[in-house]
Protein backbone atom coordinates (compact mmCIF):
# COMPACT_ATOMS: atom_id res chain seq x y z
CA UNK A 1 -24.30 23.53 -7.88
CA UNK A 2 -20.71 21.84 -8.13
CA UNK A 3 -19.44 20.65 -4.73
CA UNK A 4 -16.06 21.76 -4.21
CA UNK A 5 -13.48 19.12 -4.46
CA UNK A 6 -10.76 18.72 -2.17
CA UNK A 7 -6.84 19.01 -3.45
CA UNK A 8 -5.05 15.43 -3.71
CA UNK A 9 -1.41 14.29 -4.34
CA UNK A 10 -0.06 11.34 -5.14
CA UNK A 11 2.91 10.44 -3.18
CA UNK A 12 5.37 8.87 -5.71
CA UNK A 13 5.74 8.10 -9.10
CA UNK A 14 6.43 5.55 -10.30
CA UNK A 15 4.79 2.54 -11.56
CA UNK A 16 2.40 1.71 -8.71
CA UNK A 17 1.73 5.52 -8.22
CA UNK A 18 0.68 5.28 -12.11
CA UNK A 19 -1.67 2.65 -11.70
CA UNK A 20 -3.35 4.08 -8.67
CA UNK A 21 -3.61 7.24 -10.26
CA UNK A 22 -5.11 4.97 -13.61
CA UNK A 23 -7.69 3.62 -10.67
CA UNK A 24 -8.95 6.53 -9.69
CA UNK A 25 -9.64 7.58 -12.81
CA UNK A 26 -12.11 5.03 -13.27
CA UNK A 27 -13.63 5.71 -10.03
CA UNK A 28 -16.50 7.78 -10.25
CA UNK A 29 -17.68 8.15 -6.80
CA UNK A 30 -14.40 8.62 -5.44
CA UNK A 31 -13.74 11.63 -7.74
CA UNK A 32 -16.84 13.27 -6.94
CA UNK A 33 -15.16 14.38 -3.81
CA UNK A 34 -11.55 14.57 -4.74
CA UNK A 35 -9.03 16.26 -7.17
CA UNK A 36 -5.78 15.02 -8.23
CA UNK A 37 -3.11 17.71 -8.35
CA UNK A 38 -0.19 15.99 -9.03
CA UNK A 39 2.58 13.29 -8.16
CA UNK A 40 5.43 14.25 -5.31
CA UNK A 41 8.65 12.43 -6.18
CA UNK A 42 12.55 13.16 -5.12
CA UNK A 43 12.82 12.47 -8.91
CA UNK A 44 10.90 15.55 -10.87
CA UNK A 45 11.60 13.99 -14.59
CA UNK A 46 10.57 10.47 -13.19
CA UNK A 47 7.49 10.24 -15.39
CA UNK A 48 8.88 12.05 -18.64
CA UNK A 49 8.87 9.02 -20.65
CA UNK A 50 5.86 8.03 -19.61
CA UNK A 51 2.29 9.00 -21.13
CA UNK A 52 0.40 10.38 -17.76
CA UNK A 53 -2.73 13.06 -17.24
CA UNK A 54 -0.31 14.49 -14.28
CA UNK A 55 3.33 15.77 -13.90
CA UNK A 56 5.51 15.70 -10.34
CA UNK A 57 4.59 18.80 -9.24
CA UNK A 58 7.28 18.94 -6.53
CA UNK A 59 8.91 16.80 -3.79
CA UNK A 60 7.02 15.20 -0.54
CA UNK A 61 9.20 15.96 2.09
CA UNK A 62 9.41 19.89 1.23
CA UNK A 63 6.45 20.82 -0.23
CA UNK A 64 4.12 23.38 0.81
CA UNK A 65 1.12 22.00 1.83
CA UNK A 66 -2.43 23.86 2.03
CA UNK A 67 -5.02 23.64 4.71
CA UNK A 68 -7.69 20.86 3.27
CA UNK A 69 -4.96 19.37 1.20
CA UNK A 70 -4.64 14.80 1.31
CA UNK A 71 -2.16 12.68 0.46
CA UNK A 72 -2.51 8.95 -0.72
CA UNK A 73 0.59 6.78 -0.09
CA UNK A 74 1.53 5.34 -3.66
CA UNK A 75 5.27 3.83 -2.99
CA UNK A 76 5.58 0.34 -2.22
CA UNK A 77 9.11 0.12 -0.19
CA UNK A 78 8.26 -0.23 3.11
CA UNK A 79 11.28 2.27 4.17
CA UNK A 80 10.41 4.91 1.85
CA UNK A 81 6.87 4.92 3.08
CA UNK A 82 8.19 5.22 6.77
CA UNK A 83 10.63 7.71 5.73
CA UNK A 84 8.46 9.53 3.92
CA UNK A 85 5.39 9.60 6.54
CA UNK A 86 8.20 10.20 9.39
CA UNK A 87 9.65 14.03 7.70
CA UNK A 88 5.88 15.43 6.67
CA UNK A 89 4.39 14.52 10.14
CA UNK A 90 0.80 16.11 10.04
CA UNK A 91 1.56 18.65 7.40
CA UNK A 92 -0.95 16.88 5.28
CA UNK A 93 -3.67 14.17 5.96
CA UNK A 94 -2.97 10.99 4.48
CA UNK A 95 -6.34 9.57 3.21
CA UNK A 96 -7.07 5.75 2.39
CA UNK A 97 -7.97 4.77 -0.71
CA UNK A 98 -10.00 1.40 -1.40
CA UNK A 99 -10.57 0.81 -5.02
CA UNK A 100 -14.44 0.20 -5.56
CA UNK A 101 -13.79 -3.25 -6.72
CA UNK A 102 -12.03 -4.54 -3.84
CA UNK A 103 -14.36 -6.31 -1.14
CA UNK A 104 -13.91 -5.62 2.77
CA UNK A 105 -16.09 -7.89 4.61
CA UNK A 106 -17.40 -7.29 8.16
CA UNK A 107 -15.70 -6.01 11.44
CA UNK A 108 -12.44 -5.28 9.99
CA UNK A 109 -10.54 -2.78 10.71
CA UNK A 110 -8.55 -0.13 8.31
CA UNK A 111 -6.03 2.46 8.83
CA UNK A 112 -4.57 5.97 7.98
CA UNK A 113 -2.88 6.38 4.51
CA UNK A 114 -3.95 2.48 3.55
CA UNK A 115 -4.01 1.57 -0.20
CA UNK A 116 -6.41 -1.98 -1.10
CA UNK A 117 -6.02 -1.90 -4.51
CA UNK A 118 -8.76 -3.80 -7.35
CA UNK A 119 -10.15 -7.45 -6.75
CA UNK A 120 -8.96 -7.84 -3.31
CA UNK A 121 -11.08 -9.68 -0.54
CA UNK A 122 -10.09 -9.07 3.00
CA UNK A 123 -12.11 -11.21 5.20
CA UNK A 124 -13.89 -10.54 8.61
CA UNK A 125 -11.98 -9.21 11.79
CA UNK A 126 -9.23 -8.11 9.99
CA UNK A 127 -6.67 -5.82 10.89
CA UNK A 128 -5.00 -3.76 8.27
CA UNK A 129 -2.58 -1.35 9.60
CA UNK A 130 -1.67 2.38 8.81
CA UNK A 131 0.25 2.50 5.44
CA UNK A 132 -0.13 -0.58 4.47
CA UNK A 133 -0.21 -1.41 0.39
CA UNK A 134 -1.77 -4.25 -0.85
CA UNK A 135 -1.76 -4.77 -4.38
CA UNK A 136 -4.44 -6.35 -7.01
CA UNK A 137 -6.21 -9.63 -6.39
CA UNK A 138 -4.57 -10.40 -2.89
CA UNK A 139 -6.71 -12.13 -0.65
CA UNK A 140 -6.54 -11.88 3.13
CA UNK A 141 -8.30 -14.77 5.96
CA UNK A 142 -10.20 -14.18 8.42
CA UNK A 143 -8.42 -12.83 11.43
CA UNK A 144 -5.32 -12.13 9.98
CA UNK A 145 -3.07 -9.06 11.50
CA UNK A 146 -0.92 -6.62 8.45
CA UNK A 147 1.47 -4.32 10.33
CA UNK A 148 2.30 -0.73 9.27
CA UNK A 149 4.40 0.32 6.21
CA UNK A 150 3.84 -3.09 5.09
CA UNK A 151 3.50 -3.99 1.20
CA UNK A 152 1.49 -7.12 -0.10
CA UNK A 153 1.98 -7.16 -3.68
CA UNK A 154 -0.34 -8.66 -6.06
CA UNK A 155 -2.18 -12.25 -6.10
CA UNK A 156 -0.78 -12.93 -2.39
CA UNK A 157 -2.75 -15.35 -0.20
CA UNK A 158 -2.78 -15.08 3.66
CA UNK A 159 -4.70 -18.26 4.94
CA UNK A 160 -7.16 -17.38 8.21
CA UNK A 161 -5.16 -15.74 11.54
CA UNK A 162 -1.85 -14.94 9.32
CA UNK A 163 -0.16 -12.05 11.96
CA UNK A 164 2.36 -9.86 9.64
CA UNK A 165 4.87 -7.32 11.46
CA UNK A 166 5.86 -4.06 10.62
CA UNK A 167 7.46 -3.14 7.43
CA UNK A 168 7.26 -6.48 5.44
CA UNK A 169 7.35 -6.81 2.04
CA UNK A 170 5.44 -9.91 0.02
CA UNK A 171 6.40 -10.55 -3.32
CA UNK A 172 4.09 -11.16 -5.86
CA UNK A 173 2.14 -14.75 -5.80
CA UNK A 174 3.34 -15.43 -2.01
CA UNK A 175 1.52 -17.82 0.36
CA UNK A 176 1.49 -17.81 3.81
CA UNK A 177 -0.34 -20.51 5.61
CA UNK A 178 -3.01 -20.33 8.16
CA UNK A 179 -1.75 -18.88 11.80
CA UNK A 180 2.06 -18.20 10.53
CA UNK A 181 3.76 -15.27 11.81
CA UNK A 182 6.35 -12.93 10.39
CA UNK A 183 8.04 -10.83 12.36
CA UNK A 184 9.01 -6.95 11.21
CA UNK A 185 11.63 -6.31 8.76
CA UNK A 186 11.52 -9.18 6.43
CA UNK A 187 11.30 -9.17 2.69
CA UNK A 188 9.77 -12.30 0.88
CA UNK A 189 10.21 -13.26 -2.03
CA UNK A 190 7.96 -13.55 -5.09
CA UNK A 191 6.06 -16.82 -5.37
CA UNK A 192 7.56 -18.10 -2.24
CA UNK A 193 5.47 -19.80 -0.08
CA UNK A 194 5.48 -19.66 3.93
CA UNK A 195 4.88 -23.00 5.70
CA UNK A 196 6.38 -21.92 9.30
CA UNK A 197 6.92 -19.10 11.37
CA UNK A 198 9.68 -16.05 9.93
CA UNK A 199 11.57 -14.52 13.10
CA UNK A 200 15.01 -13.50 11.86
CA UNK A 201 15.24 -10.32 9.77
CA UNK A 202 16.59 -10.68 6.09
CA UNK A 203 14.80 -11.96 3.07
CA UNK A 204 12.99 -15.05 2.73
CA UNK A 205 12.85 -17.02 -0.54
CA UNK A 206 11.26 -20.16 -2.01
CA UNK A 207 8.45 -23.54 -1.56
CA UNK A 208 8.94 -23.62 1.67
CA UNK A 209 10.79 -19.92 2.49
CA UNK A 210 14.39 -20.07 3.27
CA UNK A 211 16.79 -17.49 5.01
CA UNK A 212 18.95 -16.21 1.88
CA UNK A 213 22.21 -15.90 3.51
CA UNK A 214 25.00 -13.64 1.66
């Protein structure tokens, strides 16, 4: 007998929502339990030109929930996420979703509505935050902190006891050196790499990461 499979939308849609939604489908054991419905985007032609099994089937903030129904986080901008999370409330459970090919080692920790994404290692006694995204092929220390609504996107490298605030965003290729903290708020660039401490809000860009001042 079929076991009934429970309702899931994908919040967002665009690119990274895409490839998530391209993930799953290649996850086997995942779908066993679960059954995409659709995308939820402000923008309801958003994936028109774009060849997808799934259409936007309506918008986050106002849809119409069921009992039993989950949610998986697929935007990357911190503020969105936070925006997003901040009007539903609990009108839907936000699930995590860990690609099978990502590797979580020992005694670390995950949160609500988390997305680890293919060929990722986090290491042991890890804390990964609710909400947080973190793209293909990053690779996380041992010990290091990722605050909520954060994004890492992919091929970043967090050396060992790396603490990262609340809503950052990590451009693709970043490095951050063992025990460096940045504080909330702070966009890096991609490919920049972080040799001290970030405590000033604004984005950071470059080898080492500089305060871009307009």
């Amino acid at each position: 007998m079929e076991v009934s499979k429970r309702k899931l939308y994908l919040i967002g849609a665009g690119g990274l929502a895409r490839e998530i939604e391209s993930w799953i489908s290649l996850d086997k054991v995942f779908l066993k339990k679960w059954k995409i419905i659709g995308f939820l985007d402000r923008d309801l032609n958003s994936i028109h030109e774009y060849p997808t099994d799934y259409s936007v089937v309506g918008i986050a903030e106002t849809f119409d929930f069921q009992p039993g129904d989950a949610a998986i986080m697929c935007i990357a901008n911190p503020l969105i996420k936070k925006r997003i999370v901040d009007a539903i409330g609990r009108k839907v459970e936000f699930i995590s979703y860990i690609s099978d090919k990502a590797i979580i080692t020992k005694f670390t920790k995950i949160g609500e509505g988390v997305v680890i994404c293919p060929n990722c290692v986090i290491s042991t006694n890890c804390i990964v935050e609710d909400y947080v995204t973190i793209n293909c092929g990053c690779i996380i220390g041992h010990d290091c902190i990722v605050g909520e609504f954060s994004s890492l996107m992919p091929h970043i490298d967090l050396g060992g006891q790396v603490k990262i605030g609340k809503g950052i965003f990590l451009g693709t290729k970043t490095t951050v050196i063992p025990k460096k903290h940045i504080k909330d708020q702070i966009t890096v660039g991609a490919g920049s790499v972080v040799i001290r401490n970030l405590n000033k809000e604004g984005t950071y860009f470059g080898n080492p990461a500089s305060l871009l001042k307009y």
